[in-house]
N, C-alpha and C. Protein backbone atom coordinates (compact mmCIF):
# COMPACT_ATOMS: atom_id res chain seq x y z
N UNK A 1 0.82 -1.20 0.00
CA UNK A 1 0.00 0.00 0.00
C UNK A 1 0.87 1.27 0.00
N UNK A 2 2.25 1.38 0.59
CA UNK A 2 2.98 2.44 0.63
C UNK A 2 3.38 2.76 -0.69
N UNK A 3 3.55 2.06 -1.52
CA UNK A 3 4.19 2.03 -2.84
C UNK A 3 2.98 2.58 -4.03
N UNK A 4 1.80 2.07 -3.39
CA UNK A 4 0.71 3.00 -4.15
C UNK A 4 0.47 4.65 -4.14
N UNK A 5 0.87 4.43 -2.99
CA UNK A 5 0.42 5.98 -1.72
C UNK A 5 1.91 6.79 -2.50
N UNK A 6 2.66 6.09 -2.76
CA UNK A 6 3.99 7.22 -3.17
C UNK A 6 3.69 7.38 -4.74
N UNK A 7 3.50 5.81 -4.92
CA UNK A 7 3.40 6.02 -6.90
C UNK A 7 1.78 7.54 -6.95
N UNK A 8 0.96 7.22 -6.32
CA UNK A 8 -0.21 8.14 -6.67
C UNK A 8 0.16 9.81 -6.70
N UNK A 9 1.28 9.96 -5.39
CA UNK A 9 1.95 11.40 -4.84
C UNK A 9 3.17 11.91 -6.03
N UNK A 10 3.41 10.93 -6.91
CA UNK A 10 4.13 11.12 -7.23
C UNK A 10 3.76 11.28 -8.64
N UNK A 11 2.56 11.23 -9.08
CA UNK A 11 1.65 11.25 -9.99
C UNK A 11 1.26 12.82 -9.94
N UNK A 12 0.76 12.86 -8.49
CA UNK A 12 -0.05 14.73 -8.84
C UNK A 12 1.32 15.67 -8.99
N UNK A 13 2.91 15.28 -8.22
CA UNK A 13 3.48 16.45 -8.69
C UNK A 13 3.51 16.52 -10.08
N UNK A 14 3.95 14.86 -10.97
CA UNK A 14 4.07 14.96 -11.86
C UNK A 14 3.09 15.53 -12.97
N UNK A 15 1.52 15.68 -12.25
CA UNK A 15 0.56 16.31 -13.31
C UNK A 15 0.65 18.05 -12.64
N UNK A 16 1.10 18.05 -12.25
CA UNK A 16 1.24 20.08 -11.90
C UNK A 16 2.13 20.49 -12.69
N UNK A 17 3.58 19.52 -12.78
CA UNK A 17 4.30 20.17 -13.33
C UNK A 17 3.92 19.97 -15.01
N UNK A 18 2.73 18.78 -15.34
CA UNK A 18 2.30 18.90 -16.85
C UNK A 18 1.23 19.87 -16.93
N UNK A 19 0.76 20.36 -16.02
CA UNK A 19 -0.39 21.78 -15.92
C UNK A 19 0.70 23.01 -16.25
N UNK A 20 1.82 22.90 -15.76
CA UNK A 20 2.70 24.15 -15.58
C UNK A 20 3.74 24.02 -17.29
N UNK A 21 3.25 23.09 -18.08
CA UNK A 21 3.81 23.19 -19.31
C UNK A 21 5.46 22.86 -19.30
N UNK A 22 5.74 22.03 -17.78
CA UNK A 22 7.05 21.64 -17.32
C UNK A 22 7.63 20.20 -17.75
N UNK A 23 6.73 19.25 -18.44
CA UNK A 23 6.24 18.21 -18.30
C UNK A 23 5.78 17.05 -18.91
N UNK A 24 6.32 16.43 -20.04
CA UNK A 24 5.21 15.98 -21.10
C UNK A 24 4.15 14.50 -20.47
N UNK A 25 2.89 14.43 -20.99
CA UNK A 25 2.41 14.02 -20.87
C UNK A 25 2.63 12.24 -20.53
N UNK A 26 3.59 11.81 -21.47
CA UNK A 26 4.21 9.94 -21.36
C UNK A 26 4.89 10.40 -19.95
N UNK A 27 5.58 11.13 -20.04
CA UNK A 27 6.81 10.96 -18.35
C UNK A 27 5.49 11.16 -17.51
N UNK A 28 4.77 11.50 -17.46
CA UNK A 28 3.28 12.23 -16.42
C UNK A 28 2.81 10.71 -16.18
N UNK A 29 2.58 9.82 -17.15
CA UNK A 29 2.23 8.31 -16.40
C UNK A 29 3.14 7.49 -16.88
N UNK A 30 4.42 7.40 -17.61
CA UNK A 30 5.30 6.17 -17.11
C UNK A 30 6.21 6.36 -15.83
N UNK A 31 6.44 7.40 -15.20
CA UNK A 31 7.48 7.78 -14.11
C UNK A 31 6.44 7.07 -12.66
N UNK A 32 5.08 7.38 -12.74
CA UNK A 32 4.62 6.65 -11.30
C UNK A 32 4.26 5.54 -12.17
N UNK A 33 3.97 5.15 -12.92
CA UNK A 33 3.67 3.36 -12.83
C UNK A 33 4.80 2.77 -12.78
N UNK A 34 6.12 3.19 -13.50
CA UNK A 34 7.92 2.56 -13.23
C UNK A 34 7.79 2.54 -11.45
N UNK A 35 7.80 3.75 -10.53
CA UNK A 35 7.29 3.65 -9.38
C UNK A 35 6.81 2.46 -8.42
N UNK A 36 5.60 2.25 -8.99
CA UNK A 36 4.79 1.50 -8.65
C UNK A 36 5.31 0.15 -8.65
N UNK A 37 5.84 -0.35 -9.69
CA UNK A 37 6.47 -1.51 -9.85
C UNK A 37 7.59 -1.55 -9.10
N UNK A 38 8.48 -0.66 -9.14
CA UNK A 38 9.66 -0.70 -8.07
C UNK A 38 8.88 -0.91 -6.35
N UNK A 39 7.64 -0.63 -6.15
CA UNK A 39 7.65 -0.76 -5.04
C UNK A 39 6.88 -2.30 -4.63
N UNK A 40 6.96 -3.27 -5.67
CA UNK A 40 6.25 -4.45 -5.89
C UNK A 40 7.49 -5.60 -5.38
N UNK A 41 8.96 -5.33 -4.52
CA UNK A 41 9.70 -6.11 -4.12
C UNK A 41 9.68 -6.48 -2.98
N UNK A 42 9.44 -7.96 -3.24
CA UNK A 42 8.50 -8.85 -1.93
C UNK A 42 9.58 -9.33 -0.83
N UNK A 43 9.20 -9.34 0.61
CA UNK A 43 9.90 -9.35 2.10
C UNK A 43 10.82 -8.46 1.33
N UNK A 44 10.74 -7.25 1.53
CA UNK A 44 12.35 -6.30 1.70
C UNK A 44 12.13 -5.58 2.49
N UNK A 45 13.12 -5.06 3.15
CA UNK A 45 13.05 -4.76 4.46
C UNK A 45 12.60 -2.87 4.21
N UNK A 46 13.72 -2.33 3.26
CA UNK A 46 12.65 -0.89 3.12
C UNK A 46 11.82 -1.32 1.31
N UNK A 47 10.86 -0.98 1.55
CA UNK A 47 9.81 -1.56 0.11
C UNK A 47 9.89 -0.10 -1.05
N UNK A 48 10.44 1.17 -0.02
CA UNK A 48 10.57 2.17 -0.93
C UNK A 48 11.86 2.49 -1.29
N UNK A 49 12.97 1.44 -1.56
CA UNK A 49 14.37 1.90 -1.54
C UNK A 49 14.47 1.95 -2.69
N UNK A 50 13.88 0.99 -3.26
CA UNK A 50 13.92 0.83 -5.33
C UNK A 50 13.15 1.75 -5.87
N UNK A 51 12.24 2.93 -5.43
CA UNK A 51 12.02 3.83 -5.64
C UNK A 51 12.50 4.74 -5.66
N UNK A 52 12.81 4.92 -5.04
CA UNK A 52 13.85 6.27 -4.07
C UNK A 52 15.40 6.31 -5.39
N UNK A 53 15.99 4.91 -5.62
CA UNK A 53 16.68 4.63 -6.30
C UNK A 53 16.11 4.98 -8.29
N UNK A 54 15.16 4.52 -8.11
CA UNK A 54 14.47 4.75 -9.21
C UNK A 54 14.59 6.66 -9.46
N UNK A 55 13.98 7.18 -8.90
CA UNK A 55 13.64 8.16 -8.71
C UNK A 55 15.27 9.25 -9.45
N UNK A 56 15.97 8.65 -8.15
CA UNK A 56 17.45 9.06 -8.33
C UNK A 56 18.16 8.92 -9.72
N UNK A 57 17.65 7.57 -10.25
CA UNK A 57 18.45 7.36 -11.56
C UNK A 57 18.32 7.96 -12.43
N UNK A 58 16.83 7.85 -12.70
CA UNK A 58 16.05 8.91 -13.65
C UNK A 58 16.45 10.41 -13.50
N UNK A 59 16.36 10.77 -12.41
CA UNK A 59 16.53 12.89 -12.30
C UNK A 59 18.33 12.49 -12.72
N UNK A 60 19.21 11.76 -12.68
CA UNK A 60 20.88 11.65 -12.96
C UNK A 60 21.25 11.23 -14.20
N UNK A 61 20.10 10.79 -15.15
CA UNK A 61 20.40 10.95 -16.33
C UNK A 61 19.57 11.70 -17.37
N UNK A 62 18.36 11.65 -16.34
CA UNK A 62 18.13 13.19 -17.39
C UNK A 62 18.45 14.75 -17.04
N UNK A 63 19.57 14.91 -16.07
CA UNK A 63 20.11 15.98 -15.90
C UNK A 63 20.68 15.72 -16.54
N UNK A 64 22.36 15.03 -17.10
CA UNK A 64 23.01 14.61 -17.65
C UNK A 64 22.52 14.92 -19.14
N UNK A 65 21.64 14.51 -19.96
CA UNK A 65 21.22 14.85 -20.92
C UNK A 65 20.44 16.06 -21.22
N UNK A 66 20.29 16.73 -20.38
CA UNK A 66 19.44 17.92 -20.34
C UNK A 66 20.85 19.21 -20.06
N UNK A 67 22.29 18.75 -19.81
CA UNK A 67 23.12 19.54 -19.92
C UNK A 67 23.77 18.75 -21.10
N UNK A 68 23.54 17.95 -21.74
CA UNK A 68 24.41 17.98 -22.71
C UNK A 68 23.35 18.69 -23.84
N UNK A 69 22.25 18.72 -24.07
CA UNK A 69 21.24 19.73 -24.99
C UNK A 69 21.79 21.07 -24.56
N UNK A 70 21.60 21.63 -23.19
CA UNK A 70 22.15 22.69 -23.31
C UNK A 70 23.76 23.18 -23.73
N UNK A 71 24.78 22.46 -23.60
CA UNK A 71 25.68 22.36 -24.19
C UNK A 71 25.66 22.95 -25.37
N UNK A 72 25.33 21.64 -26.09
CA UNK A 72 25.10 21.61 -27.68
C UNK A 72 24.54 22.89 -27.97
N UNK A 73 23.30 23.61 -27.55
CA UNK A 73 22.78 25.16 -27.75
C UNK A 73 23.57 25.72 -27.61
N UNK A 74 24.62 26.19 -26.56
CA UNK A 74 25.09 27.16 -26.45
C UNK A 74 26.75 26.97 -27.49
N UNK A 75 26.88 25.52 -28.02
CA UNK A 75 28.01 25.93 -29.28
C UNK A 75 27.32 25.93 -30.18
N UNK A 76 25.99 26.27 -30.49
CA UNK A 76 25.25 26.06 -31.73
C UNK A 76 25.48 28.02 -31.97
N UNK A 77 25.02 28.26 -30.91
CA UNK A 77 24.98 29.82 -30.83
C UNK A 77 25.79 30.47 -31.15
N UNK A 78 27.35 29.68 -31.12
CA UNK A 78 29.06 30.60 -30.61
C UNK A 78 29.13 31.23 -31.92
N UNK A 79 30.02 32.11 -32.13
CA UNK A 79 30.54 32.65 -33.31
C UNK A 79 31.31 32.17 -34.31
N UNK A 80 31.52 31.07 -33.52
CA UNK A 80 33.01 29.57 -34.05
C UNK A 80 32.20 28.89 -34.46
N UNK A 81 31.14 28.55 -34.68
CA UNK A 81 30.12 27.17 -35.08
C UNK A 81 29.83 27.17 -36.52
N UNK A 82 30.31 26.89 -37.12
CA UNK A 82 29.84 27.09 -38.49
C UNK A 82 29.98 25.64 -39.35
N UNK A 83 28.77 24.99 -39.53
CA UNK A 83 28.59 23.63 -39.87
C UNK A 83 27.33 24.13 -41.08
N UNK A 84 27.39 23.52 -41.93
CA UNK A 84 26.01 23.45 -43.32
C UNK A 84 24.97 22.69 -42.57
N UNK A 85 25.18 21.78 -41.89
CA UNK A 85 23.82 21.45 -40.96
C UNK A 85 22.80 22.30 -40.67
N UNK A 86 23.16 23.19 -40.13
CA UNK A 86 22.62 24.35 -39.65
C UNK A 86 21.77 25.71 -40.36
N UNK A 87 22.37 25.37 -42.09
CA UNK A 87 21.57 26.50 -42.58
C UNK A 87 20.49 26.17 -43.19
N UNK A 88 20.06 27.16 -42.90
CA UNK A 88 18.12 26.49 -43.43
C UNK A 88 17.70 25.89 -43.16
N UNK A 89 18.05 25.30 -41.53
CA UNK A 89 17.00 24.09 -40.89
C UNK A 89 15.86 24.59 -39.87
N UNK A 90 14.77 24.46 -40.59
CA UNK A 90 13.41 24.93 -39.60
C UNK A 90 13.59 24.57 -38.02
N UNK A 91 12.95 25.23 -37.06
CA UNK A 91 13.11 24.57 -35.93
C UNK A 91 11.91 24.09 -35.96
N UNK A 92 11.79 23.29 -34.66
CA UNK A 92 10.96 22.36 -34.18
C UNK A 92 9.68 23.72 -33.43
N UNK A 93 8.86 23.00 -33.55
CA UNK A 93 7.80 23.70 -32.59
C UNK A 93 7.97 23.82 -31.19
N UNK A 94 8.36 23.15 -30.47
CA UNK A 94 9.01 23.18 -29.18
C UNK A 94 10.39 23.60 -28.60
N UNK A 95 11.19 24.03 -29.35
CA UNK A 95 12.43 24.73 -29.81
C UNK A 95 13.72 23.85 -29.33
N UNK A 96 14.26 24.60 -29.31
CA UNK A 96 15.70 23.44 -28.96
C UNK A 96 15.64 22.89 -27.33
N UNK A 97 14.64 23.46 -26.77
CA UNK A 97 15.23 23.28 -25.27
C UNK A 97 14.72 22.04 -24.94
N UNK A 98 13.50 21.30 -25.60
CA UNK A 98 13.03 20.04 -25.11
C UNK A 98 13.91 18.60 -24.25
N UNK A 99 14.03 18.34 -24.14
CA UNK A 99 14.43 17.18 -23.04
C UNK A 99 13.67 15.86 -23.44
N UNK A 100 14.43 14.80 -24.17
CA UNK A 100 13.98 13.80 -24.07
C UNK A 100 14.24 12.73 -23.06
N UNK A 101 13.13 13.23 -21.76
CA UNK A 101 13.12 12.60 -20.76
C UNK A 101 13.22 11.16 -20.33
N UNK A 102 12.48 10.71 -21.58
CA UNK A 102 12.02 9.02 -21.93
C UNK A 102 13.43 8.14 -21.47
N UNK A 103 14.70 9.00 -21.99
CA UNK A 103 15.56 7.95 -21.91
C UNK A 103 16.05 7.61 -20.32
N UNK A 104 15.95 9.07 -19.54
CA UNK A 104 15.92 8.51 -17.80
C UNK A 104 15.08 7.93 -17.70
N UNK A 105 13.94 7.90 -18.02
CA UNK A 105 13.21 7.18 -17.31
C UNK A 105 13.34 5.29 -17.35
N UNK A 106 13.77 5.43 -18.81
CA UNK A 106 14.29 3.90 -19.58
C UNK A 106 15.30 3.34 -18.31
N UNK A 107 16.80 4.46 -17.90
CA UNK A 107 17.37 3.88 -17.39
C UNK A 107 17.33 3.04 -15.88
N UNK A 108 16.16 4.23 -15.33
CA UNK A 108 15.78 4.00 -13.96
C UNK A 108 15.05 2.68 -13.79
N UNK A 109 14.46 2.51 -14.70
CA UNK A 109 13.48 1.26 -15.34
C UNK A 109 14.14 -0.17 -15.21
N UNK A 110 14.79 0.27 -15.90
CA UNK A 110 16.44 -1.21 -16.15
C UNK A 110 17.00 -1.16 -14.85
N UNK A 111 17.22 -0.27 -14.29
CA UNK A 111 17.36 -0.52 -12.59
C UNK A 111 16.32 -1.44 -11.59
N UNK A 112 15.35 -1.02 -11.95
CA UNK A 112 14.59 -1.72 -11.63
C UNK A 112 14.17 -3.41 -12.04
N UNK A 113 13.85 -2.91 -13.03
CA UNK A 113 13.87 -4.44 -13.59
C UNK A 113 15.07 -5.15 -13.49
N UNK A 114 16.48 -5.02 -12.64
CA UNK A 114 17.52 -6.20 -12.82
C UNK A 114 17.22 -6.47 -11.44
N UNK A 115 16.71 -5.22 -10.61
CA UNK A 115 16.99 -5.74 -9.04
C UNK A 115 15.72 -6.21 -8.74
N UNK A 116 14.45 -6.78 -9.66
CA UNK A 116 13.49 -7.53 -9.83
C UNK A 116 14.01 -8.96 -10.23
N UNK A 117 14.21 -8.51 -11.20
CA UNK A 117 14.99 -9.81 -11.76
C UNK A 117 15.66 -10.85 -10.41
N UNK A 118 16.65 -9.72 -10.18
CA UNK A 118 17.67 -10.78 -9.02
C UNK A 118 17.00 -11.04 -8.01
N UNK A 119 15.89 -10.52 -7.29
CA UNK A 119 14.98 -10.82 -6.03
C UNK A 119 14.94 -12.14 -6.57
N UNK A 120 14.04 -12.07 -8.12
CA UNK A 120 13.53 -13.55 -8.35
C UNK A 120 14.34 -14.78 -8.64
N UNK A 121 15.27 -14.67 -8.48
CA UNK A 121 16.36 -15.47 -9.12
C UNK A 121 16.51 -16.10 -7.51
N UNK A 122 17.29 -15.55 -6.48
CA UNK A 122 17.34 -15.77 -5.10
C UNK A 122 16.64 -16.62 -4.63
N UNK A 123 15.06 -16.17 -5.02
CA UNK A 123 14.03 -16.99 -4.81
C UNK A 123 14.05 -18.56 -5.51
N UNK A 124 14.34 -18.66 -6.28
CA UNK A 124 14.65 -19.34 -6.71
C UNK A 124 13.30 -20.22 -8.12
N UNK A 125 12.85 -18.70 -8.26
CA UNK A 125 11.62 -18.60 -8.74
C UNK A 125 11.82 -18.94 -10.29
């Protein structure tokens, strides 16, 4: 039940910050159902650690990728940048700053799912 009670809490920040245009809609329900499942690891002594871990992995690689986009912008900008890539390419509707979040969330996921995995293995399941 704790693991519901966090996946659900962890649902409304994630829909404020998709009210606040912070947010896209897939990370808004795969980040608490990944959650939810992390908190599905049977006799462990804390039931929210693979969350917590979860949680952690995800915000450490999509910071990580969310400074390497900004990176990339700010030598896109320099006065030194001069690549044919670049001329005459429309932007995107959402502009350069987007964040493809999906892939933390992928990694936090695979965290999860190995230390699922290995519970069940132990078990001998």
């Amino acid at each position: 039940m704790m693991a519901l009670a966090i996946s659900g809490l962890i649902f409304i920040i994630c829909a404020g910050l998709f009210a606040l245009n912070m947010m896209g809609g897939g990370d808004v329900k795969l980040i608490p159902a990944v959650a939810l499942w992390a908190g599905s690891l049977p006799n462990a002594a804390q039931p929210t650690a693979l969350i917590l871990n979860f949680l952690f992995i995800t915000a450490l690689v999509g910071g990580l990728i969310a400074a390497f986009i900004l990176l990339k912008n700010r030598l896109k900008t320099s006065k030194y940048y001069h690549s044919s890539d670049n001329l005459n390419v429309p932007r995107s509707k959402k502009g350069t700053n987007a964040v493809p979040y999906g892939v933390g969330i992928a990694f936090g996921g695979l965290y999860v799912a190995f230390h699922l995995a290995s519970a069940l293995n132990v078990k001998g399941i």
